[in-house]
C-alpha atoms as a PDB file:
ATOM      1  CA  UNK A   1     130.704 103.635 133.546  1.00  0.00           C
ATOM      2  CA  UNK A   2     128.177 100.790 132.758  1.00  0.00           C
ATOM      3  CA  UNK A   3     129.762  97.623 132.840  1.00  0.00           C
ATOM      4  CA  UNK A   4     129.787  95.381 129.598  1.00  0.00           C
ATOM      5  CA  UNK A   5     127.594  92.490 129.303  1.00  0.00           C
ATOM      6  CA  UNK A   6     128.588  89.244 129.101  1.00  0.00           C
ATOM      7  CA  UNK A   7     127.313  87.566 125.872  1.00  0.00           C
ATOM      8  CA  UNK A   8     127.991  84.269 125.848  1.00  0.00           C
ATOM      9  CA  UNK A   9     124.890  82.300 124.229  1.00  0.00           C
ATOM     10  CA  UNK A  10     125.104  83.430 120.759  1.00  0.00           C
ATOM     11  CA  UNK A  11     125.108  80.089 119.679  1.00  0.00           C
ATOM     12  CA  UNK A  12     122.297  79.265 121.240  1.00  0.00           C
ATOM     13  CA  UNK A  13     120.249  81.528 119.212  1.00  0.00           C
ATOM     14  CA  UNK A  14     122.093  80.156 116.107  1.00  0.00           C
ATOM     15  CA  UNK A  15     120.922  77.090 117.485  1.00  0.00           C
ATOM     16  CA  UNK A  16     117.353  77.756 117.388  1.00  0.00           C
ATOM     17  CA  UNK A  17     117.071  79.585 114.582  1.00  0.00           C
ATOM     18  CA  UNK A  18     118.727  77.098 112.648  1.00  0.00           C
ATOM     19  CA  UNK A  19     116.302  74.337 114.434  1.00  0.00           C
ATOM     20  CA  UNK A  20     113.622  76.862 113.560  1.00  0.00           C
ATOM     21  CA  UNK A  21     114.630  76.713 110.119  1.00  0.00           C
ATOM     22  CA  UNK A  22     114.290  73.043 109.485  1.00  0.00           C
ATOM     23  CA  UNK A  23     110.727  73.141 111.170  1.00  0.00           C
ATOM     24  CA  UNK A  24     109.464  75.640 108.946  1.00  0.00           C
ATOM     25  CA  UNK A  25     110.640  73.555 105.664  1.00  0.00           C
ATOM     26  CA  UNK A  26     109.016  70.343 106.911  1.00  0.00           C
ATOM     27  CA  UNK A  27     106.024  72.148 108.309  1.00  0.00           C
ATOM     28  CA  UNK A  28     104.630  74.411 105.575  1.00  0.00           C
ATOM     29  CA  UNK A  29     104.768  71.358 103.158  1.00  0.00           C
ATOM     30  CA  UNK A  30     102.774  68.838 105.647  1.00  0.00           C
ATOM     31  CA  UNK A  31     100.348  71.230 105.835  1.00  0.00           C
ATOM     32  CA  UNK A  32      99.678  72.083 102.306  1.00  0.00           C
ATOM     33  CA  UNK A  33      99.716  67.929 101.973  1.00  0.00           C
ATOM     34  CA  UNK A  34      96.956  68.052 104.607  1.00  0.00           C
ATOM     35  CA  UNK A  35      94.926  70.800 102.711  1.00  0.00           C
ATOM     36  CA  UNK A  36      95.302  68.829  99.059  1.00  0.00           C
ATOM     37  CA  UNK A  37      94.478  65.611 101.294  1.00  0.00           C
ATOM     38  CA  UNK A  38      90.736  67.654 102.572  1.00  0.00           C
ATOM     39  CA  UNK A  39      90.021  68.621  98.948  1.00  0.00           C
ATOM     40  CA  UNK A  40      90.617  65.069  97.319  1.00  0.00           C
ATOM     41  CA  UNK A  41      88.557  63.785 100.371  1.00  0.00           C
ATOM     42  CA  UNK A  42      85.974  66.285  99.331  1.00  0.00           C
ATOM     43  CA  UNK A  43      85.911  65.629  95.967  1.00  0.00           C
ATOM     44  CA  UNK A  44      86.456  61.864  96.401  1.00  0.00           C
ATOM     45  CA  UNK A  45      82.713  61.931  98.450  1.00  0.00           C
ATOM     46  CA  UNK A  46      80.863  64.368  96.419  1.00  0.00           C
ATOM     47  CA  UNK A  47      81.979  62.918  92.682  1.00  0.00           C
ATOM     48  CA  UNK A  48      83.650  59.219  92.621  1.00  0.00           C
ATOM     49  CA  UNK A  49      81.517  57.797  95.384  1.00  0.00           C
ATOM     50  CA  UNK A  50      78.438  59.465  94.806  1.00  0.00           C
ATOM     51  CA  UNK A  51      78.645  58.453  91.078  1.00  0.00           C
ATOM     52  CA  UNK A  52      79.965  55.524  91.974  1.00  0.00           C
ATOM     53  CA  UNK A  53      76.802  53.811  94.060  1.00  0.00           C
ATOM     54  CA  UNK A  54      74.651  55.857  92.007  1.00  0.00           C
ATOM     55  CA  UNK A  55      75.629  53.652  88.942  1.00  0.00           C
ATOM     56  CA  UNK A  56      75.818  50.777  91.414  1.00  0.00           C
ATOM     57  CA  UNK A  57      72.387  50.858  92.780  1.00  0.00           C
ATOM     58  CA  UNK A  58      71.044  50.976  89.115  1.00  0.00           C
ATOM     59  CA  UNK A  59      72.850  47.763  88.267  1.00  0.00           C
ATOM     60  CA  UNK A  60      71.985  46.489  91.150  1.00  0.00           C
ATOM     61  CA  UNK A  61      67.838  46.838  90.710  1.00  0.00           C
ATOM     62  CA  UNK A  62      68.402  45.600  87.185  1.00  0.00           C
ATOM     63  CA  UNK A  63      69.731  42.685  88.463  1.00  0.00           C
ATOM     64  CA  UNK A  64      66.836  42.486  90.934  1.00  0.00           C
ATOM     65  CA  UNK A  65      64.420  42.362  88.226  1.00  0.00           C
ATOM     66  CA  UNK A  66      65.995  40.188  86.324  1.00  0.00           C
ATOM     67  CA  UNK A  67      66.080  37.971  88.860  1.00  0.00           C
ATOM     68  CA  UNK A  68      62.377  38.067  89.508  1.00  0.00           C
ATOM     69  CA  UNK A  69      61.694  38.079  86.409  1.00  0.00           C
ATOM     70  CA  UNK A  70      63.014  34.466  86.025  1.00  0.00           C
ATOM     71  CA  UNK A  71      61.084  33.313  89.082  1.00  0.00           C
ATOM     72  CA  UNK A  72      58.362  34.660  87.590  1.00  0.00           C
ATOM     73  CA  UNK A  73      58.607  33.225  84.911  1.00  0.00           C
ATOM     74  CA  UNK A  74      59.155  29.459  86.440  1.00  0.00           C
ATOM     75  CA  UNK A  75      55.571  30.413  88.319  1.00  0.00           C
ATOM     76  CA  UNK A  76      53.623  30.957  85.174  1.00  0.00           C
ATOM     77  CA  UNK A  77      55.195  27.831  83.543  1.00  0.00           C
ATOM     78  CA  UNK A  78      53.104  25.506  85.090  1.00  0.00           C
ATOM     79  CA  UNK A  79      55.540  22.694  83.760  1.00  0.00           C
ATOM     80  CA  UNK A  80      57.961  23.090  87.037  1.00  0.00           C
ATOM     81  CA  UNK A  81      57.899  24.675  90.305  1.00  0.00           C
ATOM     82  CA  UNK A  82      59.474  28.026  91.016  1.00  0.00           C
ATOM     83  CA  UNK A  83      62.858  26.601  92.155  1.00  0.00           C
ATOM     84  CA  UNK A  84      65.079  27.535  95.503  1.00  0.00           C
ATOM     85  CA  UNK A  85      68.193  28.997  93.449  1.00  0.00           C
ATOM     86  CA  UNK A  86      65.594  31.152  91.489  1.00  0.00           C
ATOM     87  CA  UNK A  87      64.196  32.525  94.994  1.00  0.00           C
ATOM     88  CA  UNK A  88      67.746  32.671  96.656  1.00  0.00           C
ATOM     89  CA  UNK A  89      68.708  34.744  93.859  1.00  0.00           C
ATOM     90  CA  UNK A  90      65.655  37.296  94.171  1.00  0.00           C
ATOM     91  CA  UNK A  91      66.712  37.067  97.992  1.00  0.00           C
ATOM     92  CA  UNK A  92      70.709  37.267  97.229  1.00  0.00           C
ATOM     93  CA  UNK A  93      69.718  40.807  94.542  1.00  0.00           C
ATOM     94  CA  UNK A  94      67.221  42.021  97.395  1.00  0.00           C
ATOM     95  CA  UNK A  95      69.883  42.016  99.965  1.00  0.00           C
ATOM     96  CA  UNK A  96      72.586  43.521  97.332  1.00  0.00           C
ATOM     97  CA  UNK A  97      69.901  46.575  96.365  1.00  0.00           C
ATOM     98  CA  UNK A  98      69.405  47.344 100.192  1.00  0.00           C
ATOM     99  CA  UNK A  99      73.487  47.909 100.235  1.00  0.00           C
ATOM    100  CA  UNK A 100      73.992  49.578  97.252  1.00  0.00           C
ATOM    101  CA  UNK A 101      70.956  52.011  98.998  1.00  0.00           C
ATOM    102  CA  UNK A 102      72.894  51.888 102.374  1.00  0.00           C
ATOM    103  CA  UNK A 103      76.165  52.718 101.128  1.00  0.00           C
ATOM    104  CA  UNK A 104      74.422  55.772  98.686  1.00  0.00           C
ATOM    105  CA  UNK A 105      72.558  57.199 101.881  1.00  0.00           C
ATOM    106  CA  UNK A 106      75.838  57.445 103.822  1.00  0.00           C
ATOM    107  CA  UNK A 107      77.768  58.896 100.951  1.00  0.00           C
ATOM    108  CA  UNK A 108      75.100  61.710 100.530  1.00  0.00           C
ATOM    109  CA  UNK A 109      74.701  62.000 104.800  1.00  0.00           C
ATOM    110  CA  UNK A 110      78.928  62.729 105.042  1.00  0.00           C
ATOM    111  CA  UNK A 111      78.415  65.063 101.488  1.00  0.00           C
ATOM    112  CA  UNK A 112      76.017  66.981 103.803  1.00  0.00           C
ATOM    113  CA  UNK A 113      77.907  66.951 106.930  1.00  0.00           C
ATOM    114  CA  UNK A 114      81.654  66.828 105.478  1.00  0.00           C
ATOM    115  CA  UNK A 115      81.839  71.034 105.717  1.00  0.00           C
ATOM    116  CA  UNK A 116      80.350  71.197 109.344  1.00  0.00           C
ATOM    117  CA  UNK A 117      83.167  68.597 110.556  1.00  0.00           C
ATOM    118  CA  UNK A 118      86.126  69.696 108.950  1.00  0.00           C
ATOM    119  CA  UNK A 119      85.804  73.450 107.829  1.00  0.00           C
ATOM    120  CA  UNK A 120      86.611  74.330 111.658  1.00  0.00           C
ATOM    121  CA  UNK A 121      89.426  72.035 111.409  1.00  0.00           C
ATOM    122  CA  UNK A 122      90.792  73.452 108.066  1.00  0.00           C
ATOM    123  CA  UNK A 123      90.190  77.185 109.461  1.00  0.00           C
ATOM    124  CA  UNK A 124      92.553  76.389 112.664  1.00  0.00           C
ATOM    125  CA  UNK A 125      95.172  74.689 109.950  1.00  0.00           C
ATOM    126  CA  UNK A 126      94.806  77.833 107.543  1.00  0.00           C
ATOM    127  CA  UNK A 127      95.450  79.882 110.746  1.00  0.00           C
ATOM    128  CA  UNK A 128      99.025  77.647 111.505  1.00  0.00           C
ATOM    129  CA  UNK A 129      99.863  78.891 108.013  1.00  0.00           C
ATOM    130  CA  UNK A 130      99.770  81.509 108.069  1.00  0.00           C
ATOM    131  CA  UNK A 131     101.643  81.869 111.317  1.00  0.00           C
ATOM    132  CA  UNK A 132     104.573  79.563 109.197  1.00  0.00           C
ATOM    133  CA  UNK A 133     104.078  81.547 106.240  1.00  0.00           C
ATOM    134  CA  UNK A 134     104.125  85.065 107.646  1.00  0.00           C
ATOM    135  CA  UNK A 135     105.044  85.301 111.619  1.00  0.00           C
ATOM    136  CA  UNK A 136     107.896  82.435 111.119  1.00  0.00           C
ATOM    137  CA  UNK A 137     109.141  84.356 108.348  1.00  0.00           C
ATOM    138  CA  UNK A 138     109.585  87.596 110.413  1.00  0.00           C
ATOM    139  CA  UNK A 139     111.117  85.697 113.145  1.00  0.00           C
ATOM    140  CA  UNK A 140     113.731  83.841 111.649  1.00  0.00           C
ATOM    141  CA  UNK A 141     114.770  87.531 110.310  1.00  0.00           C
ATOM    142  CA  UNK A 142     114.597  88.971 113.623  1.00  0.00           C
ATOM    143  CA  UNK A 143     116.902  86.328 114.774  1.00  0.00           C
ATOM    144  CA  UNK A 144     119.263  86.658 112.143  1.00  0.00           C
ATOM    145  CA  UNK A 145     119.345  90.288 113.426  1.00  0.00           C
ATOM    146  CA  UNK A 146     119.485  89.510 116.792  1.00  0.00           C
ATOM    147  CA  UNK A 147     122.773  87.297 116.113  1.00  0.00           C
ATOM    148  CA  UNK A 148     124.544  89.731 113.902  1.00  0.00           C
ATOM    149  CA  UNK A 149     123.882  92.846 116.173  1.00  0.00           C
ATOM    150  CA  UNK A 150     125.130  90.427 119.281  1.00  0.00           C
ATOM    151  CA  UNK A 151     128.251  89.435 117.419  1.00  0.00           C
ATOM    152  CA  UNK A 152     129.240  93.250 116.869  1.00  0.00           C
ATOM    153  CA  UNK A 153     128.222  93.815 120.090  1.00  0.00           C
ATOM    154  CA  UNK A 154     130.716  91.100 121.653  1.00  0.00           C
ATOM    155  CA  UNK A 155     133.422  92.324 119.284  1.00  0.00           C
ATOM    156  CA  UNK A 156     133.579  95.835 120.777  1.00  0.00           C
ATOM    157  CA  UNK A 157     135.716  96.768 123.160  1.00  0.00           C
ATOM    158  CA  UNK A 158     134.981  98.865 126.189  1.00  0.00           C
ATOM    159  CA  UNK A 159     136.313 102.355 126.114  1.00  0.00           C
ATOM    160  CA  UNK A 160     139.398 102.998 127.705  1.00  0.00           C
ATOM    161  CA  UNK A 161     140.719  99.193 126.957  1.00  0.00           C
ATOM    162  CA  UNK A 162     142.505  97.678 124.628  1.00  0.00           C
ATOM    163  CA  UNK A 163     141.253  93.838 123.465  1.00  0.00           C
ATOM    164  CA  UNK A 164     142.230  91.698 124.997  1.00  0.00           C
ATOM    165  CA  UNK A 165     143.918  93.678 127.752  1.00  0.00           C
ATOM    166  CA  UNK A 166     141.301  93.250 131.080  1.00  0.00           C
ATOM    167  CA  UNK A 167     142.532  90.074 132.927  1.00  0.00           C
ATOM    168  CA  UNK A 168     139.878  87.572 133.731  1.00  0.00           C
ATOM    169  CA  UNK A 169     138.203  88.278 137.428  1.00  0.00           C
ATOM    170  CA  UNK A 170     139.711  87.337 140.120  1.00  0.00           C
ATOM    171  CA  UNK A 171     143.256  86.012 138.097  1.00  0.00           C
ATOM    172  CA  UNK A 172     145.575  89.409 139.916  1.00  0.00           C
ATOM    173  CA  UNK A 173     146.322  92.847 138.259  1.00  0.00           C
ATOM    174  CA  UNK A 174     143.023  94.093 140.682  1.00  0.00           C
ATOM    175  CA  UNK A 175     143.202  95.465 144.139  1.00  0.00           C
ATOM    176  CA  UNK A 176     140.429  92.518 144.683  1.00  0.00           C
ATOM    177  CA  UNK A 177     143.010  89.976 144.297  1.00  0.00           C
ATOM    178  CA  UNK A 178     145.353  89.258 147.062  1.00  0.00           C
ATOM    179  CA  UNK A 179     148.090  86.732 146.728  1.00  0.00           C
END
């Protein structure tokens, strides 16, 4: 007759499943947060900034000719000399344009390379949930009816004995133990 197993780490698996549990409820929403996180960063680059130095570099040359305008201006007056804050200030709108121009080129370089970089990234994260969502799912179950089917299992008796009737090994009753 086969002999009966000895299940004794049923609570483990309650353990784990249980730990397996918590996981999945503090996973599934980090990585949704993640995804919503990628698609404000997208549309962060390709509407608010773009529009953003767009607008800026417009104000930014009107303010440029504005400013040479004035010195202009002082030049064709022959009353006074073009003065230094007039030329600072063509410098000081110069320098601001070539930001503004800067800071637009980048914006439209990471709107064209923002996809390549990340969409490999996003593709291995869509993978992971589906694993949570799905796979997880199935194996929390499983477990659950792992631990029910091992619980019946250790409840059963052996054939031929009553509970609770089979002294322990090697405590007498057995021609193994000698006094």
């Amino acid at each position: 007759m086969p002999e009966r197993a000895h299940v004794t780490s049923v609570e483990a698996l309650e353990a784990f499943r249980a730990n397996l549990i918590i996981y999945l409820t503090k996973a599934r929403p980090t990585l949704e947060e993640v995804s919503a996180d990628v698609q404000r960063m997208r549309g962060w680059l390709e509407g608010e900034q773009r529009t953003h130095w767009d607008n800026e570099l417009r104000r930014r040359h009107r303010a440029l000719e504005e400013a040479q305008a004035a010195l202009f201006s002082s030049k064709l007056s022959r009353i006074r000399e073009a003065s230094a804050a007039e030329q600072m200030a063509v410098q000081r709108t110069k320098r601001a344009v070539d930001e503004a121009e800067a800071k637009l080129r980048t914006v439209k370089q990471w709107n064209r390379v923002f996809d390549n970089r990340v969409d490999p990234l996003v593709k291995q994260m869509e993978k992971l949930q589906t694993v949570l969502a799905h796979d997880m799912v199935q194996a929390v179950a499983f477990l659950t009816q792992a631990i029910q089917t091992l619980d019946a299992y250790a409840e059963v008796a052996p054939v031929g004995e009553a509970p609770g009737s089979a002294p322990p090994e090697g405590q007498g009753g057995g021609p193994e133990s000698k006094p």
